[in-house]
N, C-alpha and C. Protein backbone atom coordinates (compact mmCIF):
# COMPACT_ATOMS: atom_id res chain seq x y z
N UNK A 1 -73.98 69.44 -17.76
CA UNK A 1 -73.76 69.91 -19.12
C UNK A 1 -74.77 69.25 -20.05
N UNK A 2 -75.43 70.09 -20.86
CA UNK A 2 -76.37 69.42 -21.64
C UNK A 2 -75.81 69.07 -23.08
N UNK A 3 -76.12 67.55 -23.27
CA UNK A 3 -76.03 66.67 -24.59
C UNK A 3 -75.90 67.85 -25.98
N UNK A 4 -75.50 67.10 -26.99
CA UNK A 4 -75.40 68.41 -27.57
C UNK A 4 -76.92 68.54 -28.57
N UNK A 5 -77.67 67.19 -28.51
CA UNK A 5 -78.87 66.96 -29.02
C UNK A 5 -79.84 67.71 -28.94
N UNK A 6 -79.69 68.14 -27.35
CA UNK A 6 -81.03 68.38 -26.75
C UNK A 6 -80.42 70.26 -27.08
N UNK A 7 -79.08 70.98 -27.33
CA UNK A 7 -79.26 71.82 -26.90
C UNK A 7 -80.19 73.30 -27.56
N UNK A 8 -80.64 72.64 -28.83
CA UNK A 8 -81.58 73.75 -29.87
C UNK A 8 -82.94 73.15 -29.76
N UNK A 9 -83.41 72.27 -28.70
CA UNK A 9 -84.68 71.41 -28.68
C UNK A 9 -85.60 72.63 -27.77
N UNK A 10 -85.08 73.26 -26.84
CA UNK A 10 -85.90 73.87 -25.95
C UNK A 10 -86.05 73.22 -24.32
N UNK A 11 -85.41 71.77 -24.54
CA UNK A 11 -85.49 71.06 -22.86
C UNK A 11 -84.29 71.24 -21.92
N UNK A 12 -84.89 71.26 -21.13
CA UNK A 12 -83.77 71.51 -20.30
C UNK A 12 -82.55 70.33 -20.47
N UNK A 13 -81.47 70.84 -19.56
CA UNK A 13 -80.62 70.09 -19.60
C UNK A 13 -80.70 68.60 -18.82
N UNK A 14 -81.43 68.98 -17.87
CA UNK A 14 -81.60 67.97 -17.05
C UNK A 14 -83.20 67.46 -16.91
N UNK A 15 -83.31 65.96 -17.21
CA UNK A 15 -84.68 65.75 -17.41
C UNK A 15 -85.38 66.30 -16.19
N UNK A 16 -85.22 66.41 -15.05
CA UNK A 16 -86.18 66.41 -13.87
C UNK A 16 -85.77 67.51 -13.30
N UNK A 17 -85.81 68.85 -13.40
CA UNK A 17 -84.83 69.60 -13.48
C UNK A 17 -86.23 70.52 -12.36
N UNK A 18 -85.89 71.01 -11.49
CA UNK A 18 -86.97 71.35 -10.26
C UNK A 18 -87.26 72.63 -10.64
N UNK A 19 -85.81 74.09 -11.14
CA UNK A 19 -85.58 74.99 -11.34
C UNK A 19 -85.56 75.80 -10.04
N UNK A 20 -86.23 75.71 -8.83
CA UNK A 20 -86.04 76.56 -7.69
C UNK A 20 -86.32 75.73 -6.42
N UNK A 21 -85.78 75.95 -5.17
CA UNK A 21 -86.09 75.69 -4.00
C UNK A 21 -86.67 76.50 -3.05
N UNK A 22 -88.30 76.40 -3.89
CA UNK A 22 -89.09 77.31 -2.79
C UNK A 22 -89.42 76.88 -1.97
N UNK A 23 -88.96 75.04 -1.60
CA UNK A 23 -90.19 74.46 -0.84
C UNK A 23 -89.21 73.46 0.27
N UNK A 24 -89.24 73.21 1.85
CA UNK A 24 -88.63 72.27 2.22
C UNK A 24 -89.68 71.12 3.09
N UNK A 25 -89.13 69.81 2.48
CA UNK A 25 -90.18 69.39 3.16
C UNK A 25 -89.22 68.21 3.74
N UNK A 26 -89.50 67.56 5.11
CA UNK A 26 -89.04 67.10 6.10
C UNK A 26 -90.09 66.44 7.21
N UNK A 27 -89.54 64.99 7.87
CA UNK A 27 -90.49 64.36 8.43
C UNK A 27 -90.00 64.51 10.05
N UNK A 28 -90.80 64.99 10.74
CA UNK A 28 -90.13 65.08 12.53
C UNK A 28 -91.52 64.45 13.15
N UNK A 29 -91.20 63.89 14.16
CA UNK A 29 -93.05 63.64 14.98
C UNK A 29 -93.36 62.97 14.80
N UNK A 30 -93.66 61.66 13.29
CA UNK A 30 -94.66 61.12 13.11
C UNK A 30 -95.52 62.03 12.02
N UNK A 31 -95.06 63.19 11.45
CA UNK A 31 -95.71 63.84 10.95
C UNK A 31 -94.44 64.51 9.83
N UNK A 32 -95.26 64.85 8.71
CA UNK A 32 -94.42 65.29 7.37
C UNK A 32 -94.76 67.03 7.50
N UNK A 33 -93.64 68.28 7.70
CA UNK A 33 -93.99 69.41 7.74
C UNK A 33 -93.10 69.83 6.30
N UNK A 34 -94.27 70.20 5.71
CA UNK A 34 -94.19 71.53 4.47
C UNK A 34 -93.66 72.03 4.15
N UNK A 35 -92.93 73.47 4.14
CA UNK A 35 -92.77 74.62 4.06
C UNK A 35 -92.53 75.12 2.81
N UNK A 36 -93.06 75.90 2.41
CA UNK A 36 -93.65 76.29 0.95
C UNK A 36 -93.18 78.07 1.19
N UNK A 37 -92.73 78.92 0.06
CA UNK A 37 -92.47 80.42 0.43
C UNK A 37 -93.25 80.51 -0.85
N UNK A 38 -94.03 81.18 -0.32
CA UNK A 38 -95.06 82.10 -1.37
C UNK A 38 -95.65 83.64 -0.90
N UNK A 39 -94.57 83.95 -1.40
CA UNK A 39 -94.70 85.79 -0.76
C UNK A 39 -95.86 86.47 -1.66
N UNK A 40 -96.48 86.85 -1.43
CA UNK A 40 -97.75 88.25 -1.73
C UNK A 40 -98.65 87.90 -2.39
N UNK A 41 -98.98 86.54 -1.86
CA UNK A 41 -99.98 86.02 -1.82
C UNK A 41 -100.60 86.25 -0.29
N UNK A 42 -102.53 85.97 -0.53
CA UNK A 42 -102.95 86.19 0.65
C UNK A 42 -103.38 84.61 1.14
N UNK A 43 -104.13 84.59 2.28
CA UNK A 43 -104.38 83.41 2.67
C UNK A 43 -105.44 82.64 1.81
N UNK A 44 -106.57 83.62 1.19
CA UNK A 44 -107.53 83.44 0.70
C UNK A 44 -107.24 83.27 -1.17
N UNK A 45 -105.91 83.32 -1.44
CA UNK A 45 -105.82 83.17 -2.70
C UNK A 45 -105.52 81.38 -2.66
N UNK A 46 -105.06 80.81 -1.50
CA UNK A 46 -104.37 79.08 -1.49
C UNK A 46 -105.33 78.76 -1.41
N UNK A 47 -104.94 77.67 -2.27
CA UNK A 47 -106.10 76.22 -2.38
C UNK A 47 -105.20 75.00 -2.01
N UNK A 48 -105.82 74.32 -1.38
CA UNK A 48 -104.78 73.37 -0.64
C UNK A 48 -105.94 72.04 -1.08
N UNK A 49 -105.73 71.32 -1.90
CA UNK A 49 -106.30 70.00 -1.63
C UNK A 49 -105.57 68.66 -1.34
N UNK A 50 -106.15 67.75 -0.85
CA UNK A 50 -105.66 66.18 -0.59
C UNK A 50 -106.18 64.96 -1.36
N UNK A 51 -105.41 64.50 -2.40
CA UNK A 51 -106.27 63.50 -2.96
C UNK A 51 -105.27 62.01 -3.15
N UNK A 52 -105.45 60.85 -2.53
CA UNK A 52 -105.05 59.39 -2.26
C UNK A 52 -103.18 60.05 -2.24
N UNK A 53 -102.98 60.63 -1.56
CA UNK A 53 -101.04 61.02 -0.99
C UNK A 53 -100.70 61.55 -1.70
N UNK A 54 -101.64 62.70 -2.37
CA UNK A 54 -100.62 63.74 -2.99
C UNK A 54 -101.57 64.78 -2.41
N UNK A 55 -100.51 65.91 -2.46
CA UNK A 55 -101.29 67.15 -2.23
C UNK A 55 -100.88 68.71 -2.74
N UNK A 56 -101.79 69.11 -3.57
CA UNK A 56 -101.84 70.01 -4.42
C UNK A 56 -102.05 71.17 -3.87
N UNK A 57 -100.84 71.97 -4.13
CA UNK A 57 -100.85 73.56 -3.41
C UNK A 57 -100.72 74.43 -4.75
N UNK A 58 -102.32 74.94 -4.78
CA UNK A 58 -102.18 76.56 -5.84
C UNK A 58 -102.58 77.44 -5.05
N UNK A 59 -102.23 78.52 -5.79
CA UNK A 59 -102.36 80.34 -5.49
C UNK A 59 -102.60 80.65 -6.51
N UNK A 60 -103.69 82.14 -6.85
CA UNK A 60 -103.32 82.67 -7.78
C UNK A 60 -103.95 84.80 -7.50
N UNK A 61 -103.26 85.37 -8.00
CA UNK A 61 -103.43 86.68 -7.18
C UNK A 61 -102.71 87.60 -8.40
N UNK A 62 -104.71 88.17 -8.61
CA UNK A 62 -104.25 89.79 -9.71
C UNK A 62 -104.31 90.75 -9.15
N UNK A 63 -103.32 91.84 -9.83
CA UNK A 63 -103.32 92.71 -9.11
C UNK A 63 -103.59 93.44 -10.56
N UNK A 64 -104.78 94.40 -10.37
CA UNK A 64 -104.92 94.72 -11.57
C UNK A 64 -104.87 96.39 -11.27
N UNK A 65 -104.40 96.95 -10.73
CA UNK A 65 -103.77 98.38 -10.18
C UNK A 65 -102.41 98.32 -11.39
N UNK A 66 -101.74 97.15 -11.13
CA UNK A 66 -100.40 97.46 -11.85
C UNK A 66 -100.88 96.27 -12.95
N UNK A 67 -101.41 95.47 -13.28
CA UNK A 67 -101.65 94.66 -14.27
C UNK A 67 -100.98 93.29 -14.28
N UNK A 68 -101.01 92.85 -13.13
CA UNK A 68 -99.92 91.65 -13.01
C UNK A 68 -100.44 90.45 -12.48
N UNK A 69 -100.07 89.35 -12.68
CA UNK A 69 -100.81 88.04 -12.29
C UNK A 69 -99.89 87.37 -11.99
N UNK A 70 -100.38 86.49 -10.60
CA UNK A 70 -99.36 85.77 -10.12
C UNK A 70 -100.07 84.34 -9.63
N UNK A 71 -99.11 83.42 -10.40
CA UNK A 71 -99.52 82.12 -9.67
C UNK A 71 -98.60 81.42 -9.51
N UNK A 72 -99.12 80.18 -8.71
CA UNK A 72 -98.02 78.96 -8.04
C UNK A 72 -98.87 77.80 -8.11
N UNK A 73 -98.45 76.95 -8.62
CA UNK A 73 -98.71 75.62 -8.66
C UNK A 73 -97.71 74.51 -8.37
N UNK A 74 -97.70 73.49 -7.11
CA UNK A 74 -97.07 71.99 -7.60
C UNK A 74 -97.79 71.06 -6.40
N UNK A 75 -96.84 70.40 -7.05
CA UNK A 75 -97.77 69.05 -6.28
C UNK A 75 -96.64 67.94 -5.57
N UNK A 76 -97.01 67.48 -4.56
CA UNK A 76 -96.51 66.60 -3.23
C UNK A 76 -96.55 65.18 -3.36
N UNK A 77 -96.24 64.60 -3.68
CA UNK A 77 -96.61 63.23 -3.25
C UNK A 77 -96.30 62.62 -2.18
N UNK A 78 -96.35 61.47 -1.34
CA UNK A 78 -96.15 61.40 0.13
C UNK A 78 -96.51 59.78 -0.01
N UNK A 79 -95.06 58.93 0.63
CA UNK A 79 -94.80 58.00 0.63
C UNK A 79 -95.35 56.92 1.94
N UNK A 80 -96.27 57.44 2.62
CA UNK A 80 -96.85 56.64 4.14
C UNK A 80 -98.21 57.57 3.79
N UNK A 81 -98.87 56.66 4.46
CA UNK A 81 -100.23 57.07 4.39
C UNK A 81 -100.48 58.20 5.65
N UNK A 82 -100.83 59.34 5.53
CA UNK A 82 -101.33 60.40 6.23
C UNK A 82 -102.62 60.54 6.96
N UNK A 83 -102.92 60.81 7.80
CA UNK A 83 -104.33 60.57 8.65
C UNK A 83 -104.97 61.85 7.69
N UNK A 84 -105.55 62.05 6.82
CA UNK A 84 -106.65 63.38 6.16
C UNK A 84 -107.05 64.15 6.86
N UNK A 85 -107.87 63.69 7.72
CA UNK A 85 -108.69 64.89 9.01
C UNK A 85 -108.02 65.64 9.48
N UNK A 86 -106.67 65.23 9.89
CA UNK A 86 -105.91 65.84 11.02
C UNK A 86 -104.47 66.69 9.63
N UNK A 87 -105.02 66.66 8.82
CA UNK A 87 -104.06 67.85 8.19
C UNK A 87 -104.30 69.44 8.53
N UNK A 88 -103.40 70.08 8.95
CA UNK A 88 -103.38 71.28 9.23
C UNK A 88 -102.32 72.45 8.04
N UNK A 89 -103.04 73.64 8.33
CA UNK A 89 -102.21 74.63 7.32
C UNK A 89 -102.10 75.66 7.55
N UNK A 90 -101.06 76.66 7.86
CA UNK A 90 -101.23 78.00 8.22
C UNK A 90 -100.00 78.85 7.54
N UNK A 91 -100.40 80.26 6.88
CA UNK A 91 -100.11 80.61 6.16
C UNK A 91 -98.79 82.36 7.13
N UNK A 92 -97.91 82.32 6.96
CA UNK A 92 -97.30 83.25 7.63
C UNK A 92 -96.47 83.83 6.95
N UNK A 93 -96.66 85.64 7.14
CA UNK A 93 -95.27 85.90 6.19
C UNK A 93 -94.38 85.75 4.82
N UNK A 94 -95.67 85.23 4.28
CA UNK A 94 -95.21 84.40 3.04
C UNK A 94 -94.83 83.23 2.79
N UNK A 95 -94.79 82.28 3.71
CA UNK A 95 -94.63 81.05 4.16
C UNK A 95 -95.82 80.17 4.50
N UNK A 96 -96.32 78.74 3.73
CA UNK A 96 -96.95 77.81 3.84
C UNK A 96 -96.55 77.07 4.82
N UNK A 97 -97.20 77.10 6.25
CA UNK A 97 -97.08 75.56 6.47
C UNK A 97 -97.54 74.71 6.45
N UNK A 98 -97.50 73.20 6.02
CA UNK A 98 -98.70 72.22 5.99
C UNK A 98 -97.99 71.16 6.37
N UNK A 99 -98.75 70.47 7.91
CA UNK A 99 -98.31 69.76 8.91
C UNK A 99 -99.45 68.43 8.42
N UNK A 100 -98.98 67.40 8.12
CA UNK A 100 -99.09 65.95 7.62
C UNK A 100 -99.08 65.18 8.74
N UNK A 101 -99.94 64.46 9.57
CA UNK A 101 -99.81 63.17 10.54
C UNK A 101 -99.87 61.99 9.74
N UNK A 102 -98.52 61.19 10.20
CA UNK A 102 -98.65 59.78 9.91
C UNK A 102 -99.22 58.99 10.20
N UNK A 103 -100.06 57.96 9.48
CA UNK A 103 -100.71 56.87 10.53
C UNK A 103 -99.50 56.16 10.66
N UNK A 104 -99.35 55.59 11.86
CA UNK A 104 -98.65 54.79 12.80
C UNK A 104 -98.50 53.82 12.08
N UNK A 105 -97.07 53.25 11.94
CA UNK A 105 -96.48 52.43 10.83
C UNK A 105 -97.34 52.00 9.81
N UNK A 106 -97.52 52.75 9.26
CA UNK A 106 -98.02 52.37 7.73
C UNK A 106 -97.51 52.90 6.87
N UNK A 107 -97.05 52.33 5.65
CA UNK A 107 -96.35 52.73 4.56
C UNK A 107 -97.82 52.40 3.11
N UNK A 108 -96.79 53.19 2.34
CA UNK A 108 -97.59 52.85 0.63
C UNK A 108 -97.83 51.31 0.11
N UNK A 109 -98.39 50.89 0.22
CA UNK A 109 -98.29 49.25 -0.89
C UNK A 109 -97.48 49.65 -2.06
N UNK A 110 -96.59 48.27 -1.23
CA UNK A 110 -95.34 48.49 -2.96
C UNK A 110 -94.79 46.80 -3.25
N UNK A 111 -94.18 46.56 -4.23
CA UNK A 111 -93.93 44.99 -4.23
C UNK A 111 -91.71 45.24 -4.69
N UNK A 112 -91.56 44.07 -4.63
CA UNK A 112 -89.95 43.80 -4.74
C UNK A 112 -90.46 43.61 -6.31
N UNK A 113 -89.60 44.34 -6.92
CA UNK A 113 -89.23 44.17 -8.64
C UNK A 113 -87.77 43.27 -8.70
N UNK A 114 -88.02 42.30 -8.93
CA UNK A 114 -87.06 41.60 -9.72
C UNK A 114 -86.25 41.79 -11.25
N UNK A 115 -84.75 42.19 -10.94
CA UNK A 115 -84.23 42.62 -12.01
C UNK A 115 -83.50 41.84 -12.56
N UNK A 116 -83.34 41.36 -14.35
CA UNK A 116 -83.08 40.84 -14.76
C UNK A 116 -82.08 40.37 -15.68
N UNK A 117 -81.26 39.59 -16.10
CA UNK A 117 -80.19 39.62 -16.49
C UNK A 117 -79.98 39.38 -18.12
């Protein structure tokens, strides 16, 4: 239920608020798999980049027969460090997959925060 502050502001109710579950992502293998639904899009409209554990998936696709534009944008972040080279991606049916290898126990550099009284 949203505050009664926020409710003529224009924000959502909920700060972090996702709005849809197009995307599932899950770790099996040693490896982080994707799955992204992006229907009528082609293969050649995704841009897939990798930059220091995040990874940025756009599309974008006019169709100018009927006058319509379609895009998708978000972005991944990824908590163990991923081998780069060995990222793979294949596009099916309207469905992204993008298969992530872990390097072998390695995690993110992070430190203990001490909380205070």
């Amino acid at each position: 239920m949203a505050s009664s502050w926020l409710q003529n502001t224009g924000f959502p109710s909920r700060l972090f608020e996702t709005g849809s579950n197009d995307y599932e992502l899950y770790e099996e293998d040693d490896e982080f798999v994707l799955s992204v639904e992006m229907p009528g899009f082609d293969p050649d409209d995704i841009d897939l980049a990798w930059d220091d554990g995040v990874l940025n998936v756009a599309a974008e696709n006019e169709n100018e027969t009927r006058s319509q534009r379609k895009s998708y944008h978000r972005r991944f972040r990824f908590p163990k460090n991923v081998e780069d080279d060995d990222i793979t991606a294949q596009y099916n049916n309207g469905i992204l997959e993008v298969r992530l290898p872990v390097i072998s126990e390695a995690t993110t550099r992070g430190r203990q925060i001490e909380v205070q009284a």
